[in-house]
PDB file of N, CA and C in Angstrom:
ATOM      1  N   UNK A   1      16.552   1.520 -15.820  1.00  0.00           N
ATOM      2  CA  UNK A   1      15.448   1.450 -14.904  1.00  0.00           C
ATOM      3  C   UNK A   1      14.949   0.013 -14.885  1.00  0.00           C
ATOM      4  N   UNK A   2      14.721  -0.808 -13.634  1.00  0.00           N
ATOM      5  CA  UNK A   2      14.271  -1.766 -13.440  1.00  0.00           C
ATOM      6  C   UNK A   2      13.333  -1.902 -12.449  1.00  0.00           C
ATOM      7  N   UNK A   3      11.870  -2.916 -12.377  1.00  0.00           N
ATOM      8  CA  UNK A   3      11.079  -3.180 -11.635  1.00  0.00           C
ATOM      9  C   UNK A   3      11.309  -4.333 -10.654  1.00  0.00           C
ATOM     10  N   UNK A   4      10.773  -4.693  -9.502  1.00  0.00           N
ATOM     11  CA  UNK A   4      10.623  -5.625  -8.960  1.00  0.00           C
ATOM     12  C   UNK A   4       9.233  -5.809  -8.309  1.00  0.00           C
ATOM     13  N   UNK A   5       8.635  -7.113  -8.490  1.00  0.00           N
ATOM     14  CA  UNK A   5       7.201  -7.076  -8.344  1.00  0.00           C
ATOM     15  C   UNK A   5       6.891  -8.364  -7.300  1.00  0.00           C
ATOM     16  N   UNK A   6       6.103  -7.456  -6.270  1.00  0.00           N
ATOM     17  CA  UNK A   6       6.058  -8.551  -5.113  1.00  0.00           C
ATOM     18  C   UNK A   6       4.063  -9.156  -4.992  1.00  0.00           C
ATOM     19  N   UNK A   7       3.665 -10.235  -4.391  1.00  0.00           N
ATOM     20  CA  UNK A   7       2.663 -10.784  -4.700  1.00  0.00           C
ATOM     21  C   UNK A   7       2.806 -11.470  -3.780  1.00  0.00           C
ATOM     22  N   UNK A   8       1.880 -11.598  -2.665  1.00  0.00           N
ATOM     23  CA  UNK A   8       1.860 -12.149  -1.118  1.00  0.00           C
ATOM     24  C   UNK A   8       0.253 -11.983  -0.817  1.00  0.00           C
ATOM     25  N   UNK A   9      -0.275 -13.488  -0.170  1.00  0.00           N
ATOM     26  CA  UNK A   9      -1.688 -13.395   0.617  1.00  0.00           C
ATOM     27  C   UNK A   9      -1.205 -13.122   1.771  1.00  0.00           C
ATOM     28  N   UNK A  10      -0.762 -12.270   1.998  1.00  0.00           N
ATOM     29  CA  UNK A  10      -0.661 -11.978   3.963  1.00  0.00           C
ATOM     30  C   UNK A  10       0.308 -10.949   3.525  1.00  0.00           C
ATOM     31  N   UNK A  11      -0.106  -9.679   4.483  1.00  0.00           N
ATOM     32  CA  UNK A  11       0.490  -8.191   3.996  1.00  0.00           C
ATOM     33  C   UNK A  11       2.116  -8.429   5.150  1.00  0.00           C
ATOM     34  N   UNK A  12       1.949  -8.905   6.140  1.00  0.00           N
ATOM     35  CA  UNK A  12       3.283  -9.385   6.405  1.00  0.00           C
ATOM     36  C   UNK A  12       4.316  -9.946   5.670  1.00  0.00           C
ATOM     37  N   UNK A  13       4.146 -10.986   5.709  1.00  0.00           N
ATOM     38  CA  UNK A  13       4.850 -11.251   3.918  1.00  0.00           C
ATOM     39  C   UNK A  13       5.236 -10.499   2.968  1.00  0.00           C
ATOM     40  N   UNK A  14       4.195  -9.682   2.389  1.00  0.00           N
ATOM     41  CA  UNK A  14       5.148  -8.654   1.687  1.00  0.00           C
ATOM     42  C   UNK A  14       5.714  -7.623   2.503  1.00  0.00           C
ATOM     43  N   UNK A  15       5.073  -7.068   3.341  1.00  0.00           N
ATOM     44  CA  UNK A  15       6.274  -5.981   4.449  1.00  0.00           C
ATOM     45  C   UNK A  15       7.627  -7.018   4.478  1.00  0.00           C
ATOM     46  N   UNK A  16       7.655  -8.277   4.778  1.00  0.00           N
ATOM     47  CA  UNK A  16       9.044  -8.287   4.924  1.00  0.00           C
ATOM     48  C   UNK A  16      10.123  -8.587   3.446  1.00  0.00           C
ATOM     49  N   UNK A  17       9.457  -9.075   2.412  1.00  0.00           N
ATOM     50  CA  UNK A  17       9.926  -9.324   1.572  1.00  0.00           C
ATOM     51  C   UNK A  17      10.339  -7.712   1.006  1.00  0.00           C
ATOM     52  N   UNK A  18       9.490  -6.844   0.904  1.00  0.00           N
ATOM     53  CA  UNK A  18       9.823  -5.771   0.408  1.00  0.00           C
ATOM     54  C   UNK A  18      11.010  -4.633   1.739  1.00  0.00           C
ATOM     55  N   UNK A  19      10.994  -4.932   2.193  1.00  0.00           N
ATOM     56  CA  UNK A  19      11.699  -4.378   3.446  1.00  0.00           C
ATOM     57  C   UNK A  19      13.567  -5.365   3.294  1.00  0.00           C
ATOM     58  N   UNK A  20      13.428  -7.158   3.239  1.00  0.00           N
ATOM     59  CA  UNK A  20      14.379  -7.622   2.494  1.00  0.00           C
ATOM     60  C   UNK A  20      14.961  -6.861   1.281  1.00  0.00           C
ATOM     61  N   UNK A  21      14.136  -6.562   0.296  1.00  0.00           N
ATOM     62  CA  UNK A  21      15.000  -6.363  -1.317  1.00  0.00           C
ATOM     63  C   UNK A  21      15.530  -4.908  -0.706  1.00  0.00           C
ATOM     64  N   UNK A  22      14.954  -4.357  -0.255  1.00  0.00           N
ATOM     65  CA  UNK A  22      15.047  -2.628  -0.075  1.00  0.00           C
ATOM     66  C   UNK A  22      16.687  -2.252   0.913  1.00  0.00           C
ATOM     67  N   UNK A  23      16.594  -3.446   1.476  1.00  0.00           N
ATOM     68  CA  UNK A  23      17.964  -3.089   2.645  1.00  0.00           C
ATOM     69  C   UNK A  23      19.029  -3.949   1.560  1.00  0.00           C
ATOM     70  N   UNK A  24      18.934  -4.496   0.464  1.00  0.00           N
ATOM     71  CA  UNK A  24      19.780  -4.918  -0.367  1.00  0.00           C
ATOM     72  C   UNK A  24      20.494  -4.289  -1.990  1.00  0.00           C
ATOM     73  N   UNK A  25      19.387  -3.237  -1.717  1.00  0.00           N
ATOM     74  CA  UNK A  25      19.556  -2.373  -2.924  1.00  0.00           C
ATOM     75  C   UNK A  25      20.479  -1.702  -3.223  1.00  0.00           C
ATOM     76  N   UNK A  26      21.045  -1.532  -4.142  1.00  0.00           N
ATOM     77  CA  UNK A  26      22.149  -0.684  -4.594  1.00  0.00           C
ATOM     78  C   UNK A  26      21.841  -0.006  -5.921  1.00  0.00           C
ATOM     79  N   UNK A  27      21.429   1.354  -5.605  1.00  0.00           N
ATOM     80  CA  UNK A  27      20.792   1.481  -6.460  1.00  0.00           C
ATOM     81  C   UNK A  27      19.702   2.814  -5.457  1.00  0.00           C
ATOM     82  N   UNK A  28      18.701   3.264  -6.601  1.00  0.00           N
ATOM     83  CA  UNK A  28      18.126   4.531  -6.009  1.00  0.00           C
ATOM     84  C   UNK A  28      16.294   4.339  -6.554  1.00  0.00           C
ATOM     85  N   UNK A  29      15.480   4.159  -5.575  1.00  0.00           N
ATOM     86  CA  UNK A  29      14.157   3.903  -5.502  1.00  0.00           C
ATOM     87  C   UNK A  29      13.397   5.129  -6.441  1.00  0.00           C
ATOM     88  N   UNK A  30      12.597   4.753  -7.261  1.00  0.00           N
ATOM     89  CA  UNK A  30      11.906   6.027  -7.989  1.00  0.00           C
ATOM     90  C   UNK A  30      10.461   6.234  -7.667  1.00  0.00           C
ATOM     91  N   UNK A  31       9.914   5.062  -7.298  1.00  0.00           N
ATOM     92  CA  UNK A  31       8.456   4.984  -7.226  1.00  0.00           C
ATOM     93  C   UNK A  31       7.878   3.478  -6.403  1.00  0.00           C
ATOM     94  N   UNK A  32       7.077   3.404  -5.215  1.00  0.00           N
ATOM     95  CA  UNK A  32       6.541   1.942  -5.256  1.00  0.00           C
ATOM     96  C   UNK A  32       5.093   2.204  -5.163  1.00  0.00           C
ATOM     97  N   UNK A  33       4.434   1.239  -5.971  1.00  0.00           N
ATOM     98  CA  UNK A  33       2.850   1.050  -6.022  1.00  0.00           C
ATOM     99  C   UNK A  33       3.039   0.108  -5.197  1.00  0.00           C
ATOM    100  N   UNK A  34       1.324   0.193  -5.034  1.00  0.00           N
ATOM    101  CA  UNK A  34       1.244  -1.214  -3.836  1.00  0.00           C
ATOM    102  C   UNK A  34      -0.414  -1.166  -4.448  1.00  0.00           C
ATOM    103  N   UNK A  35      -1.064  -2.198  -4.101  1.00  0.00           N
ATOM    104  CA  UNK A  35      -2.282  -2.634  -4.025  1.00  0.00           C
ATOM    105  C   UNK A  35      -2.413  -3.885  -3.423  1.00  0.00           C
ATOM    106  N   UNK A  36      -4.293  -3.979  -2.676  1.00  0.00           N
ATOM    107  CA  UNK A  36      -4.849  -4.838  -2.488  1.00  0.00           C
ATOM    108  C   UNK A  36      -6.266  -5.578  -3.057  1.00  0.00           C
ATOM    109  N   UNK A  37      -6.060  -6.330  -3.496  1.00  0.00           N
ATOM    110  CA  UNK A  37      -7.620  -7.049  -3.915  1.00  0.00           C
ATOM    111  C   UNK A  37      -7.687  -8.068  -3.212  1.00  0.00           C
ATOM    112  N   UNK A  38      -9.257  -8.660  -3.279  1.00  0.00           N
ATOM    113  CA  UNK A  38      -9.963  -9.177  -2.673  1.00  0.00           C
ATOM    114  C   UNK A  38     -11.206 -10.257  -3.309  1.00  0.00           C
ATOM    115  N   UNK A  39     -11.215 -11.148  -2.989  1.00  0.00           N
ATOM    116  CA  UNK A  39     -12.844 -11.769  -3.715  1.00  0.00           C
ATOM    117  C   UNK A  39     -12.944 -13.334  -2.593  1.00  0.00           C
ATOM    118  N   UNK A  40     -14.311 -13.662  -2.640  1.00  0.00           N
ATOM    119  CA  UNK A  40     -14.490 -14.248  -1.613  1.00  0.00           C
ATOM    120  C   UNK A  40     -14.544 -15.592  -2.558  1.00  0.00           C
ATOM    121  N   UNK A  41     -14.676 -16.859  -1.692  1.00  0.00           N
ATOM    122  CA  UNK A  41     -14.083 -18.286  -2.106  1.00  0.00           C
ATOM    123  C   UNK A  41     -14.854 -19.218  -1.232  1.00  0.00           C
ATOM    124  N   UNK A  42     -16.570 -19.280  -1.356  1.00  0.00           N
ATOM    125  CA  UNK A  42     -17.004 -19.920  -0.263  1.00  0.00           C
ATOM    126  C   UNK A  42     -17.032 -19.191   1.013  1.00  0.00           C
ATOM    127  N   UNK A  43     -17.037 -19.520   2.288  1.00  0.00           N
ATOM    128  CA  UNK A  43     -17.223 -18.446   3.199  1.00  0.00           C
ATOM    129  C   UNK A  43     -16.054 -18.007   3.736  1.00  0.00           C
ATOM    130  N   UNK A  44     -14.814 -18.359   2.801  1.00  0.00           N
ATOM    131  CA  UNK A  44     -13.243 -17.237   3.138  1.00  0.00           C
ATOM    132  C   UNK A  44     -13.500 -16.103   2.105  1.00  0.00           C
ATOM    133  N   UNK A  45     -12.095 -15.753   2.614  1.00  0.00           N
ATOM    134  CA  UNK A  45     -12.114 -14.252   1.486  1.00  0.00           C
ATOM    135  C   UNK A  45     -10.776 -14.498   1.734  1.00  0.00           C
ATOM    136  N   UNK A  46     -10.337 -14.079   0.111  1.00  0.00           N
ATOM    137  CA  UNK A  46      -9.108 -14.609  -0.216  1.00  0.00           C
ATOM    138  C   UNK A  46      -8.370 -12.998  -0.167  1.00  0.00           C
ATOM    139  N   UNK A  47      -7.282 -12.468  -0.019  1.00  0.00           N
ATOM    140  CA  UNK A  47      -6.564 -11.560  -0.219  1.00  0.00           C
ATOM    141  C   UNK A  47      -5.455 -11.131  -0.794  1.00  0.00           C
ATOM    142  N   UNK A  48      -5.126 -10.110  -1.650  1.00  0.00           N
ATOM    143  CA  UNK A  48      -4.022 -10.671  -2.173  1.00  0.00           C
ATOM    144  C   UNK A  48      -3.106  -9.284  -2.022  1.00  0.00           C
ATOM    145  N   UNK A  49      -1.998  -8.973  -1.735  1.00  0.00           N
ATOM    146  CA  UNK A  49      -1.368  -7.945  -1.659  1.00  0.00           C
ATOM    147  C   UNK A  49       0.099  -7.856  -2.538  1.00  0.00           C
ATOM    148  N   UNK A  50       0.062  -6.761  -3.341  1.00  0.00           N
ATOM    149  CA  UNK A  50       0.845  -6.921  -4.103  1.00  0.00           C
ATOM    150  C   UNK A  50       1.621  -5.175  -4.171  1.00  0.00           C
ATOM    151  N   UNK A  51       2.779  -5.223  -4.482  1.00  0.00           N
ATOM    152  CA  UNK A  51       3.431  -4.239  -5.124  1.00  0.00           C
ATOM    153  C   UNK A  51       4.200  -4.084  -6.286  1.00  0.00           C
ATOM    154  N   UNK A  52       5.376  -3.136  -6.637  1.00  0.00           N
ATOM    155  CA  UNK A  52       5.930  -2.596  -7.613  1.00  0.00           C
ATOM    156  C   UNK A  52       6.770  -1.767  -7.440  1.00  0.00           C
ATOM    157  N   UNK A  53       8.384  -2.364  -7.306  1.00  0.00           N
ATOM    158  CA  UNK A  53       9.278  -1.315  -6.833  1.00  0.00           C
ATOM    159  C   UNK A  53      10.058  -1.036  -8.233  1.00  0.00           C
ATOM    160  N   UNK A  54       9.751   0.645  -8.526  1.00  0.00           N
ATOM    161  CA  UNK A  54      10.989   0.856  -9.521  1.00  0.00           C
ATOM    162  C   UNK A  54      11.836   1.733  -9.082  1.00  0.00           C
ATOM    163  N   UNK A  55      13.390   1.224  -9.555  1.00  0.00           N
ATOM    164  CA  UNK A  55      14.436   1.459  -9.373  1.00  0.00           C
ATOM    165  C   UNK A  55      15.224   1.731 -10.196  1.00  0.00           C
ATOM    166  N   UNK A  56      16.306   2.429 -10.054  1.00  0.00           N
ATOM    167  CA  UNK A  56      17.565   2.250 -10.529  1.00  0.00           C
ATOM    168  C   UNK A  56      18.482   1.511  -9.799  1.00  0.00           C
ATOM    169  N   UNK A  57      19.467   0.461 -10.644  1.00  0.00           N
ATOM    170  CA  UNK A  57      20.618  -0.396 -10.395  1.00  0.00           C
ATOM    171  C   UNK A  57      21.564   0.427 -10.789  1.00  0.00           C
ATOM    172  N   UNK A  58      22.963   0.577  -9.910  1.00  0.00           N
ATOM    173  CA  UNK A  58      23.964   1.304 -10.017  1.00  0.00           C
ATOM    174  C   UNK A  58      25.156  -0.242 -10.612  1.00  0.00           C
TER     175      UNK A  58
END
């Protein structure tokens, strides 16, 4: 069993990065987390979107 862990300020970014590893996989998906946090930086707000793909590698 192996993880892969994605970490992107723009949820595009990770849609495509995780959408990349996923059409490259060989191997069988068991679980993906995902989360978003947030905290502000002056008058931006910073975002951060992240996941957690575990897998099996064949």
């Amino acid at each position: 069993m192996k993880v892969k862990l994605f970490d992107f300020e723009d949820e595009k970014d990770l849609e495509d990065a995780m959408n990349h590893f996923l059409s490259e996989l060989e191997g069988d998906v068991i679980d993906i987390k995902y989360s978003i946090s947030s905290f502000p930086t002056g008058e931006e707000q910073i975002y951060c979107f992240s996941s957690m793909i575990i897998y099996y590698e064949k």
